[in-house]
N, C-alpha and C. Protein backbone atom coordinates (compact mmCIF):
# COMPACT_ATOMS: atom_id res chain seq x y z
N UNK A 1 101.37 84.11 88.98
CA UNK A 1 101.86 82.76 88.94
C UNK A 1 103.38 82.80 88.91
N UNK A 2 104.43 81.81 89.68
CA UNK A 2 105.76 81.47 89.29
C UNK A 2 106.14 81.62 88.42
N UNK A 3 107.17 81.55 87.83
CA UNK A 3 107.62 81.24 86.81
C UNK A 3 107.47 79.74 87.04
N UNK A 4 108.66 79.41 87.88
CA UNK A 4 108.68 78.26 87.54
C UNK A 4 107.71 77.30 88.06
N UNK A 5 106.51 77.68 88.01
CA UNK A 5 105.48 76.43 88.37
C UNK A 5 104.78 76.12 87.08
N UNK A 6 104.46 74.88 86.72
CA UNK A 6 104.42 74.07 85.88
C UNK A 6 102.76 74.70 85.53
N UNK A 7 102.59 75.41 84.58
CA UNK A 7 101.07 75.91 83.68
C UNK A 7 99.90 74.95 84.35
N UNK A 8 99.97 73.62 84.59
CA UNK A 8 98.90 72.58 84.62
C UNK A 8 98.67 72.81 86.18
N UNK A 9 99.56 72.64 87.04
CA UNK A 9 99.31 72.93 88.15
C UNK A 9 98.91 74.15 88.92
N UNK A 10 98.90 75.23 88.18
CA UNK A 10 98.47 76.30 88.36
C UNK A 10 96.81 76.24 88.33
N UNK A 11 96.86 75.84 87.24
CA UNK A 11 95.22 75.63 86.63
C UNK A 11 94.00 74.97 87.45
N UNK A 12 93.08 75.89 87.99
CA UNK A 12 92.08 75.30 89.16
C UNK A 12 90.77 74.69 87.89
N UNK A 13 90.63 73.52 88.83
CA UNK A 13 89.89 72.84 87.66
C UNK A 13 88.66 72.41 89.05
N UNK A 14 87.22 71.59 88.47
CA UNK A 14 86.66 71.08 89.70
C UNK A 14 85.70 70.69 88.67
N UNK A 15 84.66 69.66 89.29
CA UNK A 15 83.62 68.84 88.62
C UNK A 15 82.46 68.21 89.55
N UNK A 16 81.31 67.76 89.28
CA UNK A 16 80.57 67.63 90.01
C UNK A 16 79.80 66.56 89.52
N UNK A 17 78.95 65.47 90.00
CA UNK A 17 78.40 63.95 89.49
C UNK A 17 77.14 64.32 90.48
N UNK A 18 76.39 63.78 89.53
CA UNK A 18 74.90 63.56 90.73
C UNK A 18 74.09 62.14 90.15
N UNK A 19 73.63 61.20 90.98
CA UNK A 19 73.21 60.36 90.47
C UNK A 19 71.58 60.09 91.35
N UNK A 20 70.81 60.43 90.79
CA UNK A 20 69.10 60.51 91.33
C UNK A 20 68.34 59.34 92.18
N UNK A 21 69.04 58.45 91.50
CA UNK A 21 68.71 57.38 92.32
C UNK A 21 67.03 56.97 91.96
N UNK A 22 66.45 56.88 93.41
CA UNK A 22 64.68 56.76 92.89
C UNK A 22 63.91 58.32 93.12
N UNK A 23 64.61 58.97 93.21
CA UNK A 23 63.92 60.75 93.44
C UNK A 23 63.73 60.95 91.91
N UNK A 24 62.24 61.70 92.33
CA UNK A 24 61.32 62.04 90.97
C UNK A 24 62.61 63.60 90.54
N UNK A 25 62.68 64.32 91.52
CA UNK A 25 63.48 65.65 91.34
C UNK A 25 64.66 65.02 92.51
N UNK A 26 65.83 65.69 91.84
CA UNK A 26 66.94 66.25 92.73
C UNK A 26 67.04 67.34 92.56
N UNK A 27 67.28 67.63 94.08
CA UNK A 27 67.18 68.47 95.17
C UNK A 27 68.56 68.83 95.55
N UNK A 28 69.36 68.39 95.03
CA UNK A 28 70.65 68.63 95.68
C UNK A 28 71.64 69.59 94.32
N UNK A 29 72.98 70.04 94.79
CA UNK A 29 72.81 71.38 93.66
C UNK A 29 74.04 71.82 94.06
N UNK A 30 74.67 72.49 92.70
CA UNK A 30 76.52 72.69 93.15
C UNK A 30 75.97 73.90 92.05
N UNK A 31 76.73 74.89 93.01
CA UNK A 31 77.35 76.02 92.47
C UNK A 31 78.30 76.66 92.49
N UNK A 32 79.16 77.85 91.47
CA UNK A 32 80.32 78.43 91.22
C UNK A 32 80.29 79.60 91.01
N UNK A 33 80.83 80.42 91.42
CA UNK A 33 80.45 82.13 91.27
C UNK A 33 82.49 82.28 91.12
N UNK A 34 82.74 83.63 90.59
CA UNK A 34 83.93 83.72 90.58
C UNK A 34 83.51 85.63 90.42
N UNK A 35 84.08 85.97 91.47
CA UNK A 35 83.64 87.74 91.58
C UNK A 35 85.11 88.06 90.88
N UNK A 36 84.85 89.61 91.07
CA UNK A 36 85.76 90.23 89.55
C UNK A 36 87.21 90.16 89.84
N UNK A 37 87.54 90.19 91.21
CA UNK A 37 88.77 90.34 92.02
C UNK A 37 89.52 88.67 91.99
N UNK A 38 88.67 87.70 91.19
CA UNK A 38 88.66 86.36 90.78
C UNK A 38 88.57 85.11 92.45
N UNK A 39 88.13 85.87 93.12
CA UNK A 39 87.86 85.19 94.63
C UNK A 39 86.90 84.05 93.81
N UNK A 40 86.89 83.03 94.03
CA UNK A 40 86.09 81.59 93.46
C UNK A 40 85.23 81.38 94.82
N UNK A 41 84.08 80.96 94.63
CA UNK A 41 83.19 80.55 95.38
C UNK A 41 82.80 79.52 95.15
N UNK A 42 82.61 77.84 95.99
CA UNK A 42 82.23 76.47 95.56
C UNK A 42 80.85 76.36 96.69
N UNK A 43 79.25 76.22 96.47
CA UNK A 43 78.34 75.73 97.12
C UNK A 43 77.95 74.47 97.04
N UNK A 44 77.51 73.71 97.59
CA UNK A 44 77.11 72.37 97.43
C UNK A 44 76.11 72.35 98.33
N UNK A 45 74.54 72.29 98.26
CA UNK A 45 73.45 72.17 98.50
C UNK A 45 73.09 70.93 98.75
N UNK A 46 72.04 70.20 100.19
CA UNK A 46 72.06 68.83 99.74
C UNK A 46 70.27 69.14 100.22
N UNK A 47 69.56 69.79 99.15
CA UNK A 47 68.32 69.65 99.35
C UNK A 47 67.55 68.41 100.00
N UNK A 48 66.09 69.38 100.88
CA UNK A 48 65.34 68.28 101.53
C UNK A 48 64.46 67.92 100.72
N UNK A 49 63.91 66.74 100.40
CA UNK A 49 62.94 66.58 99.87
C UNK A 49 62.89 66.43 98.26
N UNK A 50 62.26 65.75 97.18
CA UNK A 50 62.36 65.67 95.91
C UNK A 50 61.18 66.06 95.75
N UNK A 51 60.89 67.87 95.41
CA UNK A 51 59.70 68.06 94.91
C UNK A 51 60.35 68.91 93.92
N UNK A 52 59.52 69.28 92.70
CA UNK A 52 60.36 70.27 91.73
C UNK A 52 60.23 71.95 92.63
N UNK A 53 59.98 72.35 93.47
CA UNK A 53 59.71 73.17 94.51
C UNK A 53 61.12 73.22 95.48
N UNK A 54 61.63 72.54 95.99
CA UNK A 54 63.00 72.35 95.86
C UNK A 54 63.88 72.06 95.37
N UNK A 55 63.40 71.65 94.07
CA UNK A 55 64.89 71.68 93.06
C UNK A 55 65.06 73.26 92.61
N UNK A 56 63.93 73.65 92.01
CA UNK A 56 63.91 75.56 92.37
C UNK A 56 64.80 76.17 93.43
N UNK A 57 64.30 75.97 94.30
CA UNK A 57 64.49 76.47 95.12
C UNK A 57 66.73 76.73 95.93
N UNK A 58 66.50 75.07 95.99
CA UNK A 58 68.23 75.21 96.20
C UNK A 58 68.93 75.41 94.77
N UNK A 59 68.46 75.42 93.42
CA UNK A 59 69.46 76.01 92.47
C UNK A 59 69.56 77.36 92.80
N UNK A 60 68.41 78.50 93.47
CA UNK A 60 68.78 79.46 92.82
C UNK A 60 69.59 80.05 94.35
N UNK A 61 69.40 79.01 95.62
CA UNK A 61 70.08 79.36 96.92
C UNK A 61 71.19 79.12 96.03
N UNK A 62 71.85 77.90 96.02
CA UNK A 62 73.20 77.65 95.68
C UNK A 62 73.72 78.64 94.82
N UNK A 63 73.30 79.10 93.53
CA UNK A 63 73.94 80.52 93.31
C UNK A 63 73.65 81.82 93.89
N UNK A 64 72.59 82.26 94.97
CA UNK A 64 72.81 83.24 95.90
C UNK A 64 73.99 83.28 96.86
N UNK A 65 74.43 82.21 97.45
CA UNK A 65 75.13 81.24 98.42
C UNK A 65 76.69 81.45 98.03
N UNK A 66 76.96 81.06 96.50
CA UNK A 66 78.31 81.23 95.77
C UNK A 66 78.55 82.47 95.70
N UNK A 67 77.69 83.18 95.61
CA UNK A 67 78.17 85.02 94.88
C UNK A 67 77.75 85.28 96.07
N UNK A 68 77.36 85.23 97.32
CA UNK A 68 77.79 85.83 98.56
C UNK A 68 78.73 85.37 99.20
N UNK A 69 79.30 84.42 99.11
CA UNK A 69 80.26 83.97 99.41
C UNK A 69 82.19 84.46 98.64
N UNK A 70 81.71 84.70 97.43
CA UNK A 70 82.93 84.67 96.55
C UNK A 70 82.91 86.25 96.83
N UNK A 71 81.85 87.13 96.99
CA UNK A 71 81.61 88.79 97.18
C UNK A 71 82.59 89.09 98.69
N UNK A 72 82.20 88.51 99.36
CA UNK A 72 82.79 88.83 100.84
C UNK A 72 84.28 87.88 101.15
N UNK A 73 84.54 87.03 100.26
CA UNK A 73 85.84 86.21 99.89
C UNK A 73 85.98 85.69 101.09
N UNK A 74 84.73 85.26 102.02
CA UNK A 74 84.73 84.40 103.37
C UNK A 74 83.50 83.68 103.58
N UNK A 75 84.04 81.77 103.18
CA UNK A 75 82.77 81.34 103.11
C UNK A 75 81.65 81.44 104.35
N UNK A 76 82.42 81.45 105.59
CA UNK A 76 81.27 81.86 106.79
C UNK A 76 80.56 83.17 106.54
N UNK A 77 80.58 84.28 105.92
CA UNK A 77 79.96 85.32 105.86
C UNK A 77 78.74 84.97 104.93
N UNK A 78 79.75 84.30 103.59
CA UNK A 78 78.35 84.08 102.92
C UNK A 78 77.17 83.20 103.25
N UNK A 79 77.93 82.36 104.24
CA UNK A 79 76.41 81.70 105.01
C UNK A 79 75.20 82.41 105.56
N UNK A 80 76.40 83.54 106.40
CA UNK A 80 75.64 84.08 107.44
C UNK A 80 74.62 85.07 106.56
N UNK A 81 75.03 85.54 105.95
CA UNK A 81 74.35 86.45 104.66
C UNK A 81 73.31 85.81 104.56
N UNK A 82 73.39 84.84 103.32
CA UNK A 82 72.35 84.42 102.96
C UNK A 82 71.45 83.98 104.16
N UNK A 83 71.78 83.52 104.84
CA UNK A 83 70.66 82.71 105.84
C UNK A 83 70.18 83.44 106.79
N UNK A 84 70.60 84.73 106.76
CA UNK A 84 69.90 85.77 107.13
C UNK A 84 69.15 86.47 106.36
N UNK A 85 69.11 86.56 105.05
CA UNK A 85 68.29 86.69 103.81
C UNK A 85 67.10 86.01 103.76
N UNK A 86 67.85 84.78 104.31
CA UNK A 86 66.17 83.06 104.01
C UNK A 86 65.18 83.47 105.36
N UNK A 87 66.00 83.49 106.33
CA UNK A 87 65.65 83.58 107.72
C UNK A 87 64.55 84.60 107.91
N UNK A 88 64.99 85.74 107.52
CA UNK A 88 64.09 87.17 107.54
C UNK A 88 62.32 87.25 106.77
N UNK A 89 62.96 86.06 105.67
CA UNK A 89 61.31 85.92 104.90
C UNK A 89 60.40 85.55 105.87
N UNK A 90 59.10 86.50 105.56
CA UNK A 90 58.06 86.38 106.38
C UNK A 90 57.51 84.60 106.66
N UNK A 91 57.61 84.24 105.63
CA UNK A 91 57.18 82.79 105.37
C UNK A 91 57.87 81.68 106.11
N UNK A 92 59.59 82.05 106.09
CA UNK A 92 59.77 81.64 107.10
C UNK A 92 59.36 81.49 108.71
N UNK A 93 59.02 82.62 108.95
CA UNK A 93 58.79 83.20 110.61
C UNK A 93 57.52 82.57 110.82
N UNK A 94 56.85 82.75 109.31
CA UNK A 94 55.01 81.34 109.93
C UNK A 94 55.22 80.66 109.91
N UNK A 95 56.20 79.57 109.80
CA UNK A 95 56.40 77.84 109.66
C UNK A 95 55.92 77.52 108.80
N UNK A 96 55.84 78.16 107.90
CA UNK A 96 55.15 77.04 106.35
C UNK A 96 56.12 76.09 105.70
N UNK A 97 56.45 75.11 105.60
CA UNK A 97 57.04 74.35 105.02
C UNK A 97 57.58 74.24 103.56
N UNK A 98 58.24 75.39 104.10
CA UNK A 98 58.88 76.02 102.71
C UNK A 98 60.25 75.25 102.30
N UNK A 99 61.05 75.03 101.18
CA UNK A 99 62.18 74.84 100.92
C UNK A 99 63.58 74.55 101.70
N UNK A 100 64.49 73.50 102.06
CA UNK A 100 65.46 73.86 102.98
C UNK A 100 66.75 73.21 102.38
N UNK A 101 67.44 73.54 102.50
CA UNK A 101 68.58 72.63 102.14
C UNK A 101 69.99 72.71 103.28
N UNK A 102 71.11 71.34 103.83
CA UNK A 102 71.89 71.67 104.12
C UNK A 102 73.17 72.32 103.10
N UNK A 103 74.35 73.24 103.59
CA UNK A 103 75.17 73.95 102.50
C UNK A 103 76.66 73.84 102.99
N UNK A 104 77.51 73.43 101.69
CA UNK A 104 78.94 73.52 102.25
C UNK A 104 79.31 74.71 101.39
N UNK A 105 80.25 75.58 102.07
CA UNK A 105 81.11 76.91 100.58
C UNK A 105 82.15 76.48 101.20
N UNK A 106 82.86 76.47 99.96
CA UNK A 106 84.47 76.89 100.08
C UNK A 106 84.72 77.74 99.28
N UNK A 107 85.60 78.59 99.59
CA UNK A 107 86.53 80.32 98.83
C UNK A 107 87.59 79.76 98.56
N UNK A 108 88.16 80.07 97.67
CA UNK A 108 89.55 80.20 97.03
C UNK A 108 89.54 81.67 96.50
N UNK A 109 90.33 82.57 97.59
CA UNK A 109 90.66 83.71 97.36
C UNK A 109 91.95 84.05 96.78
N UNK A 110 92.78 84.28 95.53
CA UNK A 110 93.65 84.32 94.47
C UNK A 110 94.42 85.14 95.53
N UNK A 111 93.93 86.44 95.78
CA UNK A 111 94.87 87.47 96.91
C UNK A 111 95.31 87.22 98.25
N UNK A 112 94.90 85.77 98.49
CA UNK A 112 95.57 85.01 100.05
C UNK A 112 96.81 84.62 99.82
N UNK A 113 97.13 84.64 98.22
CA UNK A 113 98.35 83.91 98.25
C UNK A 113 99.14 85.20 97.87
N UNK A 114 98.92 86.00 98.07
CA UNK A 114 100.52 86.86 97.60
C UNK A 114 100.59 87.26 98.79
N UNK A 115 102.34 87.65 98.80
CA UNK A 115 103.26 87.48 99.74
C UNK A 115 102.73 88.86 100.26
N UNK A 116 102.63 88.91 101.54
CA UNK A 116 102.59 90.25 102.04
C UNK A 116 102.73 89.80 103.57
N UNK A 117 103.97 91.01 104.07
CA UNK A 117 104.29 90.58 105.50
C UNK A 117 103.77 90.94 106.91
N UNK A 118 103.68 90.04 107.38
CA UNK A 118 102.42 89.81 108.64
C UNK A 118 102.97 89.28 109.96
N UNK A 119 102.56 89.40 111.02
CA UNK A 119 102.85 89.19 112.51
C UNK A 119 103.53 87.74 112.26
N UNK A 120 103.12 86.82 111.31
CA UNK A 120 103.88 85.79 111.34
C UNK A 120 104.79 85.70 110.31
N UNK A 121 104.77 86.58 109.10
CA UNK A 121 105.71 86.09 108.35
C UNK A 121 106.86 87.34 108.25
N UNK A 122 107.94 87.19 108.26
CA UNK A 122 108.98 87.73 107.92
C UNK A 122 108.90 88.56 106.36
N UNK A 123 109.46 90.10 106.70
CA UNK A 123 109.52 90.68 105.15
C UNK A 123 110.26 90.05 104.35
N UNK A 124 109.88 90.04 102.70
CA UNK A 124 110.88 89.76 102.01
C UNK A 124 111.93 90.17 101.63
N UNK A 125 112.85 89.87 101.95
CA UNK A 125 114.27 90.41 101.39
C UNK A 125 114.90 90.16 99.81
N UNK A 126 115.84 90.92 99.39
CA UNK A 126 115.69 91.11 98.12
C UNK A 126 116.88 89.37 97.81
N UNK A 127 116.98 88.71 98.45
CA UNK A 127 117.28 87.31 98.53
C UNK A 127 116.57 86.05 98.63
N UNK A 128 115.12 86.56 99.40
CA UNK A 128 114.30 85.20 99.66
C UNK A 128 113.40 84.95 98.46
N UNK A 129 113.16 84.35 98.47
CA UNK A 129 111.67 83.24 97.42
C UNK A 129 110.92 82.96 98.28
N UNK A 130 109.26 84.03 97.63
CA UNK A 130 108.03 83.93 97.98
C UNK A 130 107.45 82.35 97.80
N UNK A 131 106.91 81.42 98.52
CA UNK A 131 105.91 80.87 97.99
C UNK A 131 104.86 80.61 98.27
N UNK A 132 103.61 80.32 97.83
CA UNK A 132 102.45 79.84 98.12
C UNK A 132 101.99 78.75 98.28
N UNK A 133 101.15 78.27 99.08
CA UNK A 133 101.00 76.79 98.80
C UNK A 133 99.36 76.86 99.00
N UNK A 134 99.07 77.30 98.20
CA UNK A 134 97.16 77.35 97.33
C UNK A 134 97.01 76.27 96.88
């Protein structure tokens, strides 16, 4: 962190509301994984269907989903991962009308933001100021 950046703004914060409406179960489902290298992983599940069979089901995708995602610190991989994980089940391949949900990830990878010099950015010199804008 800066020095001079202000403690509060540093601080990644996030929250989540669900309101059921007339569904017996929700089906829909936010998850957070944060791997050791502190890469943050955000899932948001919008399950089909209100059976308690998919509320199962996308809680425990949505945290498969986050920690493959926050593991490979690229939310397209962790899609592709997992849904090549879901995909491969036999159960899938018979059409049984198993569990589905649509999925958003977003990564916030901590190590995107330090300065390191690249085809587009200029080295630092012992005059310039690094910054980030995470």
């Amino acid at each position: 962190m800066r020095e001079d950046m202000d403690e509060d703004l540093a601080m990644t914060s996030y929250a989540t509301s669900q309101r059921r409406g007339d569904r017996a179960f929700q089906g829909d489902v936010t998850a957070v994984f944060t791997a050791p290298d502190g890469t943050r992983a955000y899932a948001l599940l919008d399950g089909v269907g209100d059976t308690p069979a998919v509320r199962s089901w996308t809680r425990t995708a949505a945290l498969r989903l986050a920690r493959a995602a926050a593991g490979s610190g690229e939310a397209e991989a962790g899609l592709h991962a997992e849904y090549g994980h879901y995909a491969a089940g036999p159960a899938r391949a018979a059409g049984h009308g198993l569990p589905c949900a649509a999925a958003v990830v977003a990564v916030h990878a901590p190590a995107a933001c330090s300065p390191s010099p690249g085809p587009a950015t200029p080295a630092p010199t012992s005059s310039s100021t690094d910054t980030c804008a995470c």
